[in-house]
N, C-alpha and C. Protein backbone atom coordinates (compact mmCIF):
# COMPACT_ATOMS: atom_id res chain seq x y z
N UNK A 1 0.84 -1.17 0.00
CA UNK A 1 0.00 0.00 0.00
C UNK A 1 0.90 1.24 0.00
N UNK A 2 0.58 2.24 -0.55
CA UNK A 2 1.35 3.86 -1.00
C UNK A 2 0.85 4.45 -0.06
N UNK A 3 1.54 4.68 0.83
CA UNK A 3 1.40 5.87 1.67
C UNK A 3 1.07 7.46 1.19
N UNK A 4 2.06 7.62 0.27
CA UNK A 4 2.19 9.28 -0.44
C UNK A 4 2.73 9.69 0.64
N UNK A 5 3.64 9.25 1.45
CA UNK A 5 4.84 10.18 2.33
C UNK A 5 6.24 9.56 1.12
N UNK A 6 7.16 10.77 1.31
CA UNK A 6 8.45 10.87 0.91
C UNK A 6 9.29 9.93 1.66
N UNK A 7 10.05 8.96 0.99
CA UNK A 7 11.07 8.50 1.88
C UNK A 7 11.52 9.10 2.53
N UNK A 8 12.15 8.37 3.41
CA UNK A 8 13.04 8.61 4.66
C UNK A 8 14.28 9.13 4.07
N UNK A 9 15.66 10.17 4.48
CA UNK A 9 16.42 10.27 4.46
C UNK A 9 17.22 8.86 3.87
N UNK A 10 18.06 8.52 3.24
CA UNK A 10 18.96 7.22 3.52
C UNK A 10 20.33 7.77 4.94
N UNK A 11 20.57 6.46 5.09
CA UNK A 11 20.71 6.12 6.48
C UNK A 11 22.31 6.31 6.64
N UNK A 12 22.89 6.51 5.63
CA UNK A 12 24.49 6.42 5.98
C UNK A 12 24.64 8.67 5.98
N UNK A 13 24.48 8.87 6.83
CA UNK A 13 24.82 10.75 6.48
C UNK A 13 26.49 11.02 6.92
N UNK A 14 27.49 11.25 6.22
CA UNK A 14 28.61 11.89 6.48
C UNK A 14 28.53 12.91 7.53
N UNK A 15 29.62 13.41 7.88
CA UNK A 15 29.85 14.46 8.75
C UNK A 15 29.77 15.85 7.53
N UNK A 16 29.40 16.44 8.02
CA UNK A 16 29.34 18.31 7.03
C UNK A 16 30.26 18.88 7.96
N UNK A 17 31.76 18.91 7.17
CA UNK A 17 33.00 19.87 8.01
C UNK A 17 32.55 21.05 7.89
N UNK A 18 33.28 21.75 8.74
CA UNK A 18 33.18 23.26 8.58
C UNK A 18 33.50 24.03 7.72
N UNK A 19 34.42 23.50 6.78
CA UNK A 19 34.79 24.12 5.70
C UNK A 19 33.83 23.75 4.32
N UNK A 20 33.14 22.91 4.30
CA UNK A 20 32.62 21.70 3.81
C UNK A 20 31.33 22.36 2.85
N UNK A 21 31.11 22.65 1.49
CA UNK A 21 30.18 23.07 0.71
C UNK A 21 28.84 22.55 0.98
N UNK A 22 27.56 22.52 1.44
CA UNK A 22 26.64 21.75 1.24
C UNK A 22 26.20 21.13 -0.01
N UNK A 23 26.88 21.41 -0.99
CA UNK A 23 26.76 20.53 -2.33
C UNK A 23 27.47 19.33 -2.06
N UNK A 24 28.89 19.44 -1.88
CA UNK A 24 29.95 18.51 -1.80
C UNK A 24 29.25 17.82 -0.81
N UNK A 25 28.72 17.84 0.60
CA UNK A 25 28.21 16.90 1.14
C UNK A 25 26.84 16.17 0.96
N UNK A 26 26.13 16.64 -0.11
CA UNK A 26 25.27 16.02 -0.60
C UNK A 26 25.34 14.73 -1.95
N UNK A 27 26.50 15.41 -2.30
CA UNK A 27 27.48 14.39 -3.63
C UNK A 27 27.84 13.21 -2.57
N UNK A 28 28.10 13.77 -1.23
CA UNK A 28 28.59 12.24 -0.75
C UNK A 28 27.77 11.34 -0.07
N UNK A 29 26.59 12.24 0.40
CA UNK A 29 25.48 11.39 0.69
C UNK A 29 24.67 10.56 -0.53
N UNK A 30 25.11 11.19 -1.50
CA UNK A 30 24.88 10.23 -2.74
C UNK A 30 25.17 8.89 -2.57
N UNK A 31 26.15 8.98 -2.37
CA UNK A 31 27.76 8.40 -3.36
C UNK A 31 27.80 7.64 -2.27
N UNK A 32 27.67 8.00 -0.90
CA UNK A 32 27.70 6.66 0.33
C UNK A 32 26.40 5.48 0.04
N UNK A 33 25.27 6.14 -0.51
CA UNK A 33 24.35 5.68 -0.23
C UNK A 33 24.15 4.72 -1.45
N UNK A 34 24.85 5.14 -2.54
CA UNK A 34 24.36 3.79 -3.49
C UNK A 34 23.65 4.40 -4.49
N UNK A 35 22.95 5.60 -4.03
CA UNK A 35 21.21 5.75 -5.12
C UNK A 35 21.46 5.92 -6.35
N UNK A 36 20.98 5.30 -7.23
CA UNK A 36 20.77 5.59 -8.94
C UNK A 36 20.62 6.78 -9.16
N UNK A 37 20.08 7.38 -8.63
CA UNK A 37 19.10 9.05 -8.75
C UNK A 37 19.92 10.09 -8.30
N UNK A 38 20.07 10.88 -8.90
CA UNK A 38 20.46 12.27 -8.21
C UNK A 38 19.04 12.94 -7.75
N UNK A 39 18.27 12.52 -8.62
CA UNK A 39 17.12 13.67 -8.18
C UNK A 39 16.07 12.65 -7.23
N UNK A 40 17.09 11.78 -6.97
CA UNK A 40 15.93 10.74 -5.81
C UNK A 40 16.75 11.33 -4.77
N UNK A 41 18.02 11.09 -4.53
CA UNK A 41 18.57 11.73 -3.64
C UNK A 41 18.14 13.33 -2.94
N UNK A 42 18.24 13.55 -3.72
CA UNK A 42 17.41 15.22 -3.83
C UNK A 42 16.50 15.24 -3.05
N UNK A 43 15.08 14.49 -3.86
CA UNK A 43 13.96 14.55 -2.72
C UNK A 43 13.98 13.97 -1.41
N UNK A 44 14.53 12.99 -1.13
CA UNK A 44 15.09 12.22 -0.08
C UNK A 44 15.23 13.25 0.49
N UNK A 45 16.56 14.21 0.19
CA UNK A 45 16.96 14.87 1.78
C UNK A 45 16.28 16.73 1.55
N UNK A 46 16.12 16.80 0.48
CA UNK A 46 15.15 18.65 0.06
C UNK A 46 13.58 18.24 -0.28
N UNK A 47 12.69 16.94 -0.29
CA UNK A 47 11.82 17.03 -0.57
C UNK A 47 11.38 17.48 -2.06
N UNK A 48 12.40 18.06 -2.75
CA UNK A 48 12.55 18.58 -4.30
C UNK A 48 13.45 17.62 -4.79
N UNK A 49 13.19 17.58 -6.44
CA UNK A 49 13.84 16.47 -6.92
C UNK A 49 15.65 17.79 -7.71
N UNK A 50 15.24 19.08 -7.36
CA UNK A 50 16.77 19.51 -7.82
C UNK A 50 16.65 20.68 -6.87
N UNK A 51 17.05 20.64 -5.92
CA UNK A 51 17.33 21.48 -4.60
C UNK A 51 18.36 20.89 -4.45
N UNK A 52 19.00 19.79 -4.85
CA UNK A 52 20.24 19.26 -3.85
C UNK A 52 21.09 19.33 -4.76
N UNK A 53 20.58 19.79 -6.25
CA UNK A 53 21.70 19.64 -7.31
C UNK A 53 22.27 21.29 -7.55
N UNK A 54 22.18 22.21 -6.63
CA UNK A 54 21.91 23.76 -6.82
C UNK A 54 23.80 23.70 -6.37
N UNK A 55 24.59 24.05 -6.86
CA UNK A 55 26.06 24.01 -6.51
C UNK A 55 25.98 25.30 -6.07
N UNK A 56 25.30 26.12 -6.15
CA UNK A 56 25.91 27.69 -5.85
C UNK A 56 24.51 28.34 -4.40
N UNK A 57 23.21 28.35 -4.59
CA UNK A 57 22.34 28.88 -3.86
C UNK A 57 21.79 27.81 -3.45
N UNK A 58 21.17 27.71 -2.21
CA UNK A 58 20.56 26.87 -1.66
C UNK A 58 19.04 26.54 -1.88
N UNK A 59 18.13 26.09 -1.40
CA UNK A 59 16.68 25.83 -1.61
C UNK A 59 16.34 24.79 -0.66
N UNK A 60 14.84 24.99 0.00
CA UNK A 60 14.49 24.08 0.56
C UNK A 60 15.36 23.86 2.23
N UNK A 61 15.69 24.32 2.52
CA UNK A 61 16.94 24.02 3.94
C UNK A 61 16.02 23.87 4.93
N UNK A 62 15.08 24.04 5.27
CA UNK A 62 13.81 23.66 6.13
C UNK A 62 13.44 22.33 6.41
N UNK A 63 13.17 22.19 4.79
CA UNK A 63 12.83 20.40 4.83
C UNK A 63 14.36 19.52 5.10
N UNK A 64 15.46 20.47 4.49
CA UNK A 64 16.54 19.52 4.69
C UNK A 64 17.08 19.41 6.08
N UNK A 65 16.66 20.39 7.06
CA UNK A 65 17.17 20.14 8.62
C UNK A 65 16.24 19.36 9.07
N UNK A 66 14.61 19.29 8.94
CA UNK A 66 13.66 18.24 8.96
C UNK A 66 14.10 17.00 8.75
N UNK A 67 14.31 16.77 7.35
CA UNK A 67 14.73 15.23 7.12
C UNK A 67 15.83 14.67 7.80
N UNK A 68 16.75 15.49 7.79
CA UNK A 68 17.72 14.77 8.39
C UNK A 68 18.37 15.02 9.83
N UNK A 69 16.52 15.32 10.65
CA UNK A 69 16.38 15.34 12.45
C UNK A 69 17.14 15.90 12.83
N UNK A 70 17.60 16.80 12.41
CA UNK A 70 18.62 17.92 13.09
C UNK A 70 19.58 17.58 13.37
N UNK A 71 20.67 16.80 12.13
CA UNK A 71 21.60 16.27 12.74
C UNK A 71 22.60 17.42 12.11
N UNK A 72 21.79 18.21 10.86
CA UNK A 72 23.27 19.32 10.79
C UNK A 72 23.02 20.52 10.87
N UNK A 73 23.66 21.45 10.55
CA UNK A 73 23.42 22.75 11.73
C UNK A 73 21.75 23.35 11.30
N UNK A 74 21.64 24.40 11.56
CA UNK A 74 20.25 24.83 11.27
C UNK A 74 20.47 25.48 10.15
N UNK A 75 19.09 25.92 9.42
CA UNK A 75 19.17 26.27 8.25
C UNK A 75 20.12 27.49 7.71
N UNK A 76 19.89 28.43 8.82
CA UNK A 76 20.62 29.78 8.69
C UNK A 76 22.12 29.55 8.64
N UNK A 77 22.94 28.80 8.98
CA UNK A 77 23.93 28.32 9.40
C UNK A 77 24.29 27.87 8.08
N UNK A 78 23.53 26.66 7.35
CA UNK A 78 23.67 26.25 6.52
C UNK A 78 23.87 26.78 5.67
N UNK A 79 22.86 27.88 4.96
CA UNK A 79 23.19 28.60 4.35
C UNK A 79 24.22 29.61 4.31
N UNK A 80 24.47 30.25 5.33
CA UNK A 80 25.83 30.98 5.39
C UNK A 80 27.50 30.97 5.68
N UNK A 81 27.46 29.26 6.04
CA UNK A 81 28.50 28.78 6.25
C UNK A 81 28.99 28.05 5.54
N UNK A 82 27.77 27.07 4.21
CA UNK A 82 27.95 25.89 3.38
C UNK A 82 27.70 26.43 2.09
N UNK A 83 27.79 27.57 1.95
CA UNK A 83 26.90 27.91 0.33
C UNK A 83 27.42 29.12 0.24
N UNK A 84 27.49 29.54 -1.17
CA UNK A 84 28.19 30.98 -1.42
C UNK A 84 27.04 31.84 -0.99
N UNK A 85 25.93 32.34 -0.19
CA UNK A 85 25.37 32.89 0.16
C UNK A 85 26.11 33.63 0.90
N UNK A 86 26.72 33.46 1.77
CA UNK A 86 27.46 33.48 3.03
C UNK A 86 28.88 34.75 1.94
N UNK A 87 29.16 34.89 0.73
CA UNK A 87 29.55 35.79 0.58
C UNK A 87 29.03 36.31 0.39
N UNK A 88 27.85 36.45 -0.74
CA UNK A 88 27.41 37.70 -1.37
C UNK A 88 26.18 37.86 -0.43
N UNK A 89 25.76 37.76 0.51
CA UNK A 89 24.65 38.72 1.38
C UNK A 89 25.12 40.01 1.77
N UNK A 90 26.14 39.49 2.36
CA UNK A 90 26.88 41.25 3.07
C UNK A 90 27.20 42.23 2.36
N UNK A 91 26.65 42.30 0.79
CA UNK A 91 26.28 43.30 -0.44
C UNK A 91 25.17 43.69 -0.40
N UNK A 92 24.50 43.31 0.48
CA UNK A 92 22.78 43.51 -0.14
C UNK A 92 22.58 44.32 1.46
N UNK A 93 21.37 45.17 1.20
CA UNK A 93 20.90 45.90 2.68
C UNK A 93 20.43 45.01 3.19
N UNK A 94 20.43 45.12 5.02
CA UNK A 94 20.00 43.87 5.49
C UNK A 94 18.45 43.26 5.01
N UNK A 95 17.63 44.20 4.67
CA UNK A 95 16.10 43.81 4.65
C UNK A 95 16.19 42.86 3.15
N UNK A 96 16.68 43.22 1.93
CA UNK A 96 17.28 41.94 1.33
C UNK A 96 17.51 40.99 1.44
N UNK A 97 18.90 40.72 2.25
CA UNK A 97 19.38 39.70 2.84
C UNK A 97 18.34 38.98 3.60
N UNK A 98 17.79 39.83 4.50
CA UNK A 98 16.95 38.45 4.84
C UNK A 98 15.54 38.11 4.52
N UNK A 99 15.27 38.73 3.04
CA UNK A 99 14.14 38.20 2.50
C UNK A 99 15.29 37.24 1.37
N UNK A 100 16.25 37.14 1.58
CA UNK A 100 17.19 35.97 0.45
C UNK A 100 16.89 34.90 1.59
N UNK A 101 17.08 35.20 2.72
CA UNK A 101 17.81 34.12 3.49
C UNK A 101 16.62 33.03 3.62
N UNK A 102 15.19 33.99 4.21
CA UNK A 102 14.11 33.49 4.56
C UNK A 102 13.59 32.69 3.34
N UNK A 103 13.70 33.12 2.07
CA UNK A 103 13.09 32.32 0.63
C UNK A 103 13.79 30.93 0.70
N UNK A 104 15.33 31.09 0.68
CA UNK A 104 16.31 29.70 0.64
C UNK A 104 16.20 28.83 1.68
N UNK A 105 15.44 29.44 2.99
CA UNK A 105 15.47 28.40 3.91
C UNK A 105 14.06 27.58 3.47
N UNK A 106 12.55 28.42 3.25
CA UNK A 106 11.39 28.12 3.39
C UNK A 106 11.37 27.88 1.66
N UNK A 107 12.17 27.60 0.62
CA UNK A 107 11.56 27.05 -0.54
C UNK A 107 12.81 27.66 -1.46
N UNK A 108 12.59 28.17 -2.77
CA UNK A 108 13.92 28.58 -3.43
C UNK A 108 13.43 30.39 -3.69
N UNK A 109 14.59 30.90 -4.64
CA UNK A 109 14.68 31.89 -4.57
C UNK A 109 15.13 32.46 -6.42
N UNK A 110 14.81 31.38 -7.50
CA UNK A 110 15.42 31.23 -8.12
C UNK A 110 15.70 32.65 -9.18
N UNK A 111 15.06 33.75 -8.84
CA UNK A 111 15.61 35.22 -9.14
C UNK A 111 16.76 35.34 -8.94
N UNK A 112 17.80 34.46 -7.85
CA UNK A 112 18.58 34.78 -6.92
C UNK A 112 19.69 35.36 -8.23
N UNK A 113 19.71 34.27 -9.05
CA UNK A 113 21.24 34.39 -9.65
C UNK A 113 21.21 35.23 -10.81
């Protein structure tokens, strides 16, 4: 029987260093896990089937601290520590910035680029 819930996360999650891109650690949650799919992977951990394939801006970071039970930092974090966000905000007036920040955490932003 089909539920219509989204899989579960897969079960092997790397560590996300501090220096550590949130792309690059999503390539390895791939890549640990086996999956055929990039864009299965994707929904797995963004609920979107290309949120996880975004190398430069983020999307979705809500569902992705959701799925994967808060095991990596929070969204804001994520975004400004794992993603080139984290340079180019401190160009923009703050009320910008955090209508960027708030779009990338709660869904995408895809004007962004």
């Amino acid at each position: 029987m089909h539920t219509g819930r989204l899989p579960l996360p897969p079960p092997n999650l790397p560590i996300l260093y501090p220096e550590e891109t949130l792309y690059s650690w999503c390539a390895q949650v791939h890549a640990w896990n086996g999956n055929p799919s990039v864009l299965n992977t994707s929904k797995q951990l963004f609920g979107s089937p290309y949120s996880g394939l975004l190398h430069d801006f983020p999307a979705n970071l809500k569902v992705l601290h959701e799925k994967t039970f808060g095991l990596l930092p929070d969204s804001i974090d994520l975004a400004l520590n794992h993603t080139l966000l984290g340079y180019y905000l401190p160009f923009h007036e703050k009320t910008a910035s955090f209508k960027i920040l708030k779009g990338v955490i709660n869904g995408s932003v895809p004007q962004l680029k």
